[in-house]
C-alpha atoms as a PDB file:
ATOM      1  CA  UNK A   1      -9.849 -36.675 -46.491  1.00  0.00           C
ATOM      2  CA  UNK A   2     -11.775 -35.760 -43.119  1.00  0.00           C
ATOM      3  CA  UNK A   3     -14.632 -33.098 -43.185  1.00  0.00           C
ATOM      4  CA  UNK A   4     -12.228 -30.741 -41.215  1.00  0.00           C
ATOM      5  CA  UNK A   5     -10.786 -30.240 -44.788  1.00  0.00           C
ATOM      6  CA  UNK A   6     -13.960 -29.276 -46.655  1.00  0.00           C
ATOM      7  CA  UNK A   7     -14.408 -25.694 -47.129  1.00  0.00           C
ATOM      8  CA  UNK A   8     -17.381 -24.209 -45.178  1.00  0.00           C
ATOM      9  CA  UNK A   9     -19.013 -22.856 -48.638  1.00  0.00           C
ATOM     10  CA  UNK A  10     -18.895 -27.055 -49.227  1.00  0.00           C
ATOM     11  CA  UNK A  11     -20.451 -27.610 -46.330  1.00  0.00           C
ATOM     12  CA  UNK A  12     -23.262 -25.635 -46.122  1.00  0.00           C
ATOM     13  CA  UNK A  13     -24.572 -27.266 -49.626  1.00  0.00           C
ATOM     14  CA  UNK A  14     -27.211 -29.676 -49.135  1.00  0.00           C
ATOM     15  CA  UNK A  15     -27.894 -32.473 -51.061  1.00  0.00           C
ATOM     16  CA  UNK A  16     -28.951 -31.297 -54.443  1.00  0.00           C
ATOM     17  CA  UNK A  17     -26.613 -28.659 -54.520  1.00  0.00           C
ATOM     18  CA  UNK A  18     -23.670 -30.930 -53.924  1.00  0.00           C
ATOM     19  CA  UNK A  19     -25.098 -33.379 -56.645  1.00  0.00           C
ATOM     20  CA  UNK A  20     -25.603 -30.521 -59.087  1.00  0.00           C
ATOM     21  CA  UNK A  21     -22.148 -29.416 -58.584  1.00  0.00           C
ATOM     22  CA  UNK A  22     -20.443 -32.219 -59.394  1.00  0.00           C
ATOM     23  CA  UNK A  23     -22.405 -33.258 -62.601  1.00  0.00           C
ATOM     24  CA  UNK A  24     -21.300 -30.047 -63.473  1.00  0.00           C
ATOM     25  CA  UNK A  25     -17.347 -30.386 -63.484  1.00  0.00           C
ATOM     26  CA  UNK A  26     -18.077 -34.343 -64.644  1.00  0.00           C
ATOM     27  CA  UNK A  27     -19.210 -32.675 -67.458  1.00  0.00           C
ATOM     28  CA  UNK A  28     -17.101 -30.130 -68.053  1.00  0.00           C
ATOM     29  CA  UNK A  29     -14.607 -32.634 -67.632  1.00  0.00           C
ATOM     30  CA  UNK A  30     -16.276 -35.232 -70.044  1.00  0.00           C
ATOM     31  CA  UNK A  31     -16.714 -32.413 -72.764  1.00  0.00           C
ATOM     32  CA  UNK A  32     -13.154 -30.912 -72.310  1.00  0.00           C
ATOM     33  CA  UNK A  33     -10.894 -31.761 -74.759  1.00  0.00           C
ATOM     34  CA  UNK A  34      -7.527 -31.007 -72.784  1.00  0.00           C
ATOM     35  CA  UNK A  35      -5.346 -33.069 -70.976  1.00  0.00           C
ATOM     36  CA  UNK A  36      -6.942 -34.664 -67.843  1.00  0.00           C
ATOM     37  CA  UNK A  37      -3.764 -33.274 -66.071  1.00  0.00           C
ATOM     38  CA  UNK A  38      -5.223 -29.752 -66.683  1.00  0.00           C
ATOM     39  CA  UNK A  39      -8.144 -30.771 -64.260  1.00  0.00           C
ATOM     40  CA  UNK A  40      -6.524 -31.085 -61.216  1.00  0.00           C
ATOM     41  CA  UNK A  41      -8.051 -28.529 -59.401  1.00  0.00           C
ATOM     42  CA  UNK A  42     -11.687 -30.290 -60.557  1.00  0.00           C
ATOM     43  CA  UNK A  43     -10.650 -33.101 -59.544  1.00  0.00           C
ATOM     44  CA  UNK A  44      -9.962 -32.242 -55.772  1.00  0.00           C
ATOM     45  CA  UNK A  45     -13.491 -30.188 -56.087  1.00  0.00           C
ATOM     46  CA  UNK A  46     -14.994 -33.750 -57.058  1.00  0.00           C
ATOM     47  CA  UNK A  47     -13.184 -35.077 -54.087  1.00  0.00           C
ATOM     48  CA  UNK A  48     -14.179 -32.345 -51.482  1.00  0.00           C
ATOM     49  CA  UNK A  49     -17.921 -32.558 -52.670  1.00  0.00           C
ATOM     50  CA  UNK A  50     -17.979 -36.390 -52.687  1.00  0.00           C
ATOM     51  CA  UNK A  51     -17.085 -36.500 -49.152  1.00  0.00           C
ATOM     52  CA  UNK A  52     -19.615 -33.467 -48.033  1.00  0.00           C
ATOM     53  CA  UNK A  53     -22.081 -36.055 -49.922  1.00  0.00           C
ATOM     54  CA  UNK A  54     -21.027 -39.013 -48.100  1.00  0.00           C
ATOM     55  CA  UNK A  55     -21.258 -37.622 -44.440  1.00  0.00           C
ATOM     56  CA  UNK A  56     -24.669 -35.850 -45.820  1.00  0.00           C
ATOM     57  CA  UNK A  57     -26.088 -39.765 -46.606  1.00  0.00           C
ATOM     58  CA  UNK A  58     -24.974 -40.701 -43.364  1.00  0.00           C
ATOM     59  CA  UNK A  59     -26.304 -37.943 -41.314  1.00  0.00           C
ATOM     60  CA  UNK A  60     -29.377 -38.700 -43.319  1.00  0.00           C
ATOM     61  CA  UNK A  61     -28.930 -42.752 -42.853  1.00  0.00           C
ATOM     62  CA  UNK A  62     -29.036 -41.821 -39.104  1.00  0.00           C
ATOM     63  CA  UNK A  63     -32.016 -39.978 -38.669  1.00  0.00           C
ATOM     64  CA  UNK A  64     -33.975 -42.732 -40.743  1.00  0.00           C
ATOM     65  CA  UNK A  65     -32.526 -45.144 -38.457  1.00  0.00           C
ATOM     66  CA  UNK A  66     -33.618 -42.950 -35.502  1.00  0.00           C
ATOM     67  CA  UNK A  67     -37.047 -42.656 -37.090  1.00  0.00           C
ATOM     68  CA  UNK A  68     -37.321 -46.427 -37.142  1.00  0.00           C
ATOM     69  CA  UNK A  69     -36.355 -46.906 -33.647  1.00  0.00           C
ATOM     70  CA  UNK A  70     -38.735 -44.354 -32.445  1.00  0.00           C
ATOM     71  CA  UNK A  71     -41.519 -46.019 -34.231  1.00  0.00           C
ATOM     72  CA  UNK A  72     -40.537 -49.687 -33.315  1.00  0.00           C
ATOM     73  CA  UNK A  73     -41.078 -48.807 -29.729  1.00  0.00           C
ATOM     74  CA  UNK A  74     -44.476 -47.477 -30.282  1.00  0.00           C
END
């Protein structure tokens, strides 16, 4: 899946809204008594919001990394 396929509302989530989101359906999921078939449409949520979280780390992995250059050349 590449970020041109997560919706905008998605993308505009930061961090702690994306985690709150999905420990949301996990549990409505987890408490849900129906066939895991039934969640299909959670499931691709789950996948849309894990990938807005991974390229959220990474922008976040890159500005630390920045940060650390900056202050190694001090």
């Amino acid at each position: 899946m590449t970020s041109k396929n997560i919706p905008a509302d998605i993308k505009s989530k930061s961090i702690k809204e994306t985690k709150e989101e999905i420990n949301k359906i996990l549990e409505k999921i987890e408490k849900d008594d129906t066939n895991l078939e039934s969640h299909t449409s959670d499931y691709d949520m789950l996948l849309k919001l894990n990938k807005h979280m991974d390229e959220l780390f990474k922008k976040k992995l890159k500005e630390i990394n920045s940060l650390d250059k900056k202050n190694v050349k001090k």
